[in-house]
Each structure stands twice: as structure tokens, then as C-alpha cells.
Protein backbone atom coordinates (compact mmCIF):
# COMPACT_ATOMS: atom_id res chain seq x y z
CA UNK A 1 9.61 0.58 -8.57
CA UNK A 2 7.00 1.89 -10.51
CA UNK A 3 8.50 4.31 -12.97
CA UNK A 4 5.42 6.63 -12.25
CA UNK A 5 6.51 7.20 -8.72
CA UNK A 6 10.18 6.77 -9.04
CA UNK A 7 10.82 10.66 -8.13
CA UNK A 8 12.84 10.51 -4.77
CA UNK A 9 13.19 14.77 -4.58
CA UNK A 10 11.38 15.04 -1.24
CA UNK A 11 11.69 16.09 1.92
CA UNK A 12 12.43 12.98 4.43
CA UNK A 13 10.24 12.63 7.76
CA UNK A 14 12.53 12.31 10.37
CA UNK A 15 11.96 11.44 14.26
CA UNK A 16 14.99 10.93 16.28
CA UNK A 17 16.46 7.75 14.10
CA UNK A 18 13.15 7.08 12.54
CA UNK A 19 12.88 8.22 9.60
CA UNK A 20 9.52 7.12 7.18
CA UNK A 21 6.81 8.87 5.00
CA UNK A 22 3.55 7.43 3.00
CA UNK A 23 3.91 7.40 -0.88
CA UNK A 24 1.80 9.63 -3.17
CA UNK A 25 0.80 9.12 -6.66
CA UNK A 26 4.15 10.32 -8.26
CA UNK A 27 6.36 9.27 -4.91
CA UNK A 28 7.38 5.56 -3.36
CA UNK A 29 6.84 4.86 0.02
CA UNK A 30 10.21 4.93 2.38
CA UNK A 31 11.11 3.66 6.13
CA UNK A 32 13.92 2.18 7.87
CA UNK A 33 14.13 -1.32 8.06
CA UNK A 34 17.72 -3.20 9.53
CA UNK A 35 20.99 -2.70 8.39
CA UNK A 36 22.98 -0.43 5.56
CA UNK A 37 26.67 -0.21 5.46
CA UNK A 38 26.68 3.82 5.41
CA UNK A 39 24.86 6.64 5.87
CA UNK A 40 26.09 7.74 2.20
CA UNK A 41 24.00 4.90 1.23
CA UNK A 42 20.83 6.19 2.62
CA UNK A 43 21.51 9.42 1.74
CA UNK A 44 22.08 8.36 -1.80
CA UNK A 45 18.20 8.33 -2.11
CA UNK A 46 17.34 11.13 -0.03
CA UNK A 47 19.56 13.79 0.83
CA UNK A 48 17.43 15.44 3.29
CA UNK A 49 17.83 12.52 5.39
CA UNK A 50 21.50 13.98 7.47
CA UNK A 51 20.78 11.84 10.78
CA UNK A 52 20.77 8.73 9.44
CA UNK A 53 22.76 6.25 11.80
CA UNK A 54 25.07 3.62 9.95
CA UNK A 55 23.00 0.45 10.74
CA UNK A 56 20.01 0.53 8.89
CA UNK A 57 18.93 -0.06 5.49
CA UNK A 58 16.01 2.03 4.27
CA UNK A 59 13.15 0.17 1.92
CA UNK A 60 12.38 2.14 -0.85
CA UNK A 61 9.29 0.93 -3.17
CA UNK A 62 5.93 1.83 -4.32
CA UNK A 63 4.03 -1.22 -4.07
CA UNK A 64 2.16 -2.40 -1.19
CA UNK A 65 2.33 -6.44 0.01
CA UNK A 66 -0.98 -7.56 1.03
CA UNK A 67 -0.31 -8.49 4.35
CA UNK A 68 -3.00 -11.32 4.53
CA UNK A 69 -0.79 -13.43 2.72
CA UNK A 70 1.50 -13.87 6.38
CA UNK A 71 -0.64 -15.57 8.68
CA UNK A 72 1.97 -17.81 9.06
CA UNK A 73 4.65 -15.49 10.55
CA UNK A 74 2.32 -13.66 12.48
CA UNK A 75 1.27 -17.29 13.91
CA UNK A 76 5.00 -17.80 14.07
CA UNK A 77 5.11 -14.93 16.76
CA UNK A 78 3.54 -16.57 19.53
CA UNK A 79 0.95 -14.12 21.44
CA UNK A 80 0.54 -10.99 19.66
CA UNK A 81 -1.98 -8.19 19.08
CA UNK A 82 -3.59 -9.46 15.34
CA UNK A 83 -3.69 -6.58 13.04
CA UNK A 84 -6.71 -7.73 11.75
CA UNK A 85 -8.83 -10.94 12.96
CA UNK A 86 -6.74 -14.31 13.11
CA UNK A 87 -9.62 -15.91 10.58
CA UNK A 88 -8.70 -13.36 7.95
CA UNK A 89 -5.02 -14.42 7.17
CA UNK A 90 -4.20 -17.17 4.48
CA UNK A 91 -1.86 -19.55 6.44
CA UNK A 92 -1.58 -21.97 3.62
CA UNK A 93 -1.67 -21.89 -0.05
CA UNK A 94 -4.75 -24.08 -0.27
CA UNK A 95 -7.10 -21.36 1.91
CA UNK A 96 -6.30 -19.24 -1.28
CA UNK A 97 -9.52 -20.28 -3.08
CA UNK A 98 -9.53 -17.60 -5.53
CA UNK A 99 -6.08 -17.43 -6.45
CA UNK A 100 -7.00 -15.33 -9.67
CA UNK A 101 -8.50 -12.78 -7.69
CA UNK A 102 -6.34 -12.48 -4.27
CA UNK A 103 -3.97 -9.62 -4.73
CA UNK A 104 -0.40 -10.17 -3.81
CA UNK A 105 0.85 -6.65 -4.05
CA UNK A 106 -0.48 -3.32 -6.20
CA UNK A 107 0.65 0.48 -6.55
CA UNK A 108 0.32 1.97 -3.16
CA UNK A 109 1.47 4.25 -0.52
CA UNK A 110 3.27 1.87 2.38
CA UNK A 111 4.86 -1.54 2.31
CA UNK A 112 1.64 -3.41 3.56
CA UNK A 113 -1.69 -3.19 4.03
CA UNK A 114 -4.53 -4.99 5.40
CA UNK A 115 -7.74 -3.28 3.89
CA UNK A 116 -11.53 -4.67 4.54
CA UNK A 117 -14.35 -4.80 2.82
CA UNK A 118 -15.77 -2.05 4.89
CA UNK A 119 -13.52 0.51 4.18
CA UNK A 120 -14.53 3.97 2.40
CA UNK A 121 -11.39 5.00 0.49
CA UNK A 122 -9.60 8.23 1.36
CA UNK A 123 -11.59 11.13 1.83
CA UNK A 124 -8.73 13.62 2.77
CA UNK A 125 -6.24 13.11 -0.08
CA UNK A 126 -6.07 11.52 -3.47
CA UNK A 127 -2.63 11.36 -3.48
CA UNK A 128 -1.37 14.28 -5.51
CA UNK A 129 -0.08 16.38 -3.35
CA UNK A 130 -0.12 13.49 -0.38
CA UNK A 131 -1.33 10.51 1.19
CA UNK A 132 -3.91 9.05 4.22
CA UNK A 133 -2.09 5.32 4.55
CA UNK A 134 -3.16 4.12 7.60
CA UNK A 135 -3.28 0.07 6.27
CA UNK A 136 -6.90 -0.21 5.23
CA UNK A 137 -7.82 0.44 1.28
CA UNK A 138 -7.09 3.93 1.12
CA UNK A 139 -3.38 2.82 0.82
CA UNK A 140 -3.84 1.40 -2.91
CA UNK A 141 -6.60 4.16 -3.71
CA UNK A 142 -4.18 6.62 -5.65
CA UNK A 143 -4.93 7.22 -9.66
CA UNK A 144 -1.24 6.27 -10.58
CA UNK A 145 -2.46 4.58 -13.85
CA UNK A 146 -5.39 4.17 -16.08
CA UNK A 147 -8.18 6.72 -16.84
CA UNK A 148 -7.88 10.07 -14.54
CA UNK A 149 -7.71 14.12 -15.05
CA UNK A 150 -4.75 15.36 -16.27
CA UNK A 151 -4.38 17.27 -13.51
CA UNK A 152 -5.57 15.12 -10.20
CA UNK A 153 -7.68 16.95 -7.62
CA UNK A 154 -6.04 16.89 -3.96
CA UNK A 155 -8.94 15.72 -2.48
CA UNK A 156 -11.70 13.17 -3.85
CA UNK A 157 -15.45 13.10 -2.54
CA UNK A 158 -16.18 9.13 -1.03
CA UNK A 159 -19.45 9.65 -2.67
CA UNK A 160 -18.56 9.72 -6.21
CA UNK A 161 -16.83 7.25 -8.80
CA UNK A 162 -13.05 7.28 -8.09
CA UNK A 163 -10.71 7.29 -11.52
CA UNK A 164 -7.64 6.09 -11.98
CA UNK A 165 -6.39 2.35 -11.12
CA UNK A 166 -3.64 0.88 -10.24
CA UNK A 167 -1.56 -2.47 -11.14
CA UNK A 168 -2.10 -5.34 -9.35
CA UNK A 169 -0.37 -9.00 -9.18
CA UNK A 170 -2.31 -12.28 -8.04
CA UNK A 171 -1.76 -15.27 -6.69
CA UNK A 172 -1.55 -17.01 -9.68
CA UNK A 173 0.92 -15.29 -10.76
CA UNK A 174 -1.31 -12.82 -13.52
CA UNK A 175 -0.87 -9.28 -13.43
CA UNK A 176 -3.63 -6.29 -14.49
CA UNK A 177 -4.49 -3.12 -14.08
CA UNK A 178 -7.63 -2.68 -11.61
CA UNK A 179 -9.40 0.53 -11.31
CA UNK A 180 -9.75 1.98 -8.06
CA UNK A 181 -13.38 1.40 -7.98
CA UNK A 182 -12.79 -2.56 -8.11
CA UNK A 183 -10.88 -3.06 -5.78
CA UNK A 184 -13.21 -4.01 -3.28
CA UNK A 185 -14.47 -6.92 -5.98
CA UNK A 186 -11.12 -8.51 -5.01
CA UNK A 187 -10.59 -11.31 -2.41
CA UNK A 188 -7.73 -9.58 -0.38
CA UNK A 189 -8.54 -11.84 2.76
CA UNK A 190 -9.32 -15.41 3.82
CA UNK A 191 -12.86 -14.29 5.21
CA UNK A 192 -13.67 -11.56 2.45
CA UNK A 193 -17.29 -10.39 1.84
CA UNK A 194 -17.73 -8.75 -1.45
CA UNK A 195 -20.05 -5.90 -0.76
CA UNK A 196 -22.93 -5.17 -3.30
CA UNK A 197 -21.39 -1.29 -4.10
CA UNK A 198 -17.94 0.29 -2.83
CA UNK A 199 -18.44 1.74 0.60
CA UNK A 200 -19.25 5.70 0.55
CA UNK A 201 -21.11 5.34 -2.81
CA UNK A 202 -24.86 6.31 -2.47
């Protein structure tokens, strides 16, 4: 857990038994995911969450696993509705050819996120007050680190320079912190194109 978005005093999103929200800047991403011993134990990180049934075990985090990295137990799944095109996934270490530059995981707002080359980064929110996950880049576009405003804007224009950046670990096991505006210089999938500017710039 990052410690800059270890506050848990929010308000839980709950839907029958399914409870989740998107992470902000100072908040970790949260859903169910299989088994917990108690409902005290889910309601040990947030309160707000009184329907919780004793069965699952809520994942709590703010980093976001490139989800590229799976091919292999997406494969493992037999026919099923790709996420993203089947040529995109890594399904063996030795498809990683940049392994210096192919994220593992970074600061984010969900658990996983398959981003493209094409995508503009979140036009709606910049993650102070909230977040626009949807599993493309504007899940790891949030200013949680490097150089920003003191006080971040709600919303960002697409069209301008983004600040901030957020920490990011490779493949070869290196860590650093990337701004926001670089992110799209990275190799996040098997089939990556690098484009010549960050989509929405002019």
C-alpha cells in the first residue's frame, strides 16, 4: 500500500453483496474477491460496509497489475471474450523483449488494467476528489507522486501536459518513478506501438 493513499475513511459502494469502488489519488482501490472468515474482518477496513456476507475476503491495494502479463491464464480459460486482442498478452517470459521498460504494476485506481497506446488519459477526473478507471491508461493517470500543485485540480484538460507521476516496477525487477506524461513511452503490451506524442496533446 502506498502510504499516499493508505486513508481507508470512505464511504463503501455497495450493490446487493458486491461491494467495490475505484481508488483516487489519496485512496486504494477495494472489491470483493473469495473468502474472509468474518464480516468484522471486512469491516475492520471499512465500516460503512454493514452487509458484508461472511465468505469473502475484500482486496485492498493501490497498485494496479498490468494485466498483459496473464496471457497464460486467460489462455488457460478455454473460449473466452479477450479483454484486449489475444496478440497483445505476454504468454512467456521470452515475448518480454523490453523487460526494462514493461511495467509490472504502478500507483493506480483498480487491481488491473489493460491500457493502449491509443488511449487519451482521463478527461473527467484527476483523481482528487475521484476516479474514471475503466482499465485503459486513465487508471494509472493520478498525480500521487512527483511534481504537481499543491492543491490538485478535479478535473485535467487532455490537451495539456499532465503533472504528477506515479511509481512503477518492471520486469526486471527495477523500480522508478514515471511521470504521467511517459507512460505511454512504456511497453505495457506484447504488440505495443509507441506513439510519436501522448494522445489528446495538440
Amino acid at each position: 500500500m502506498c502510504p499516499r493513499a493508505s486513508n481507508t475513511n470512505r464511504t463503501a459502494v455497495t450493490t446487493g453483496l458486491v461491494v467495490s469502488g475505484f481508488g483516487t489519488v489519496h485512496l486504494p482501490w477495494f472489491h470483493l474477491m473469495d473468502v474472509v472468515d468474518s464480516r468484522a474482518t471486512a469491516q475492520q477496513w471499512w465500516p460503512a460496509a454493514a452487509d458484508f456476507r461472511t465468505g469473502y475476503r475484500l482486496g485492498v491495494s493501490s497498485y494496479t497489475f498490468n494485466l498483459y502479463l496473464v496471457g497464460g491464464i486467460f489462455a488457460g480459460r478455454g473460449s473466452i471474450e479477450w479483454p484486449q486482442e489475444r496478440s497483445s498478452y505476454f504468454f512467456h517470459e521470452a515475448e518480454v523483449e523490453q523487460p526494462a521498460l514493461t511495467p509490472i504494476l504502478g500507483d493506480g485506481v483498480w487491481s488491473g488494467t489493460i491500457p493502449d497506446w491509443s488511449d487519451h488519459p482521463c478527461s473527467l477526473y484527476y483523481g482528487s476528489t475521484d476516479s474514471c478507471g475503466g482499465g485503459g491508461m486513465s487508471d494509472l493517470c493520478i498525480a500521487r507522486h512527483g511534481r504537481r500543485p499543491s492543491s490538485l485540480p478535479a478535473t485535467w484538460p487532455v490537451n495539456q501536459r499532465m503533472p504528477g507521476a506515479i511509481n512503477v516496477v518492471f520486469f526486471d525487477g527495477h523500480a522508478e518513478l514515471v511521470p504521467l506524461e511517459q507512460l505511454w513511452q512504456l511497453y505495457w503490451s506484447h504488440d505495443w506501438k509507441v506513439p510519436a506524442k501522448r494522445p489528446g496533446l495538440p
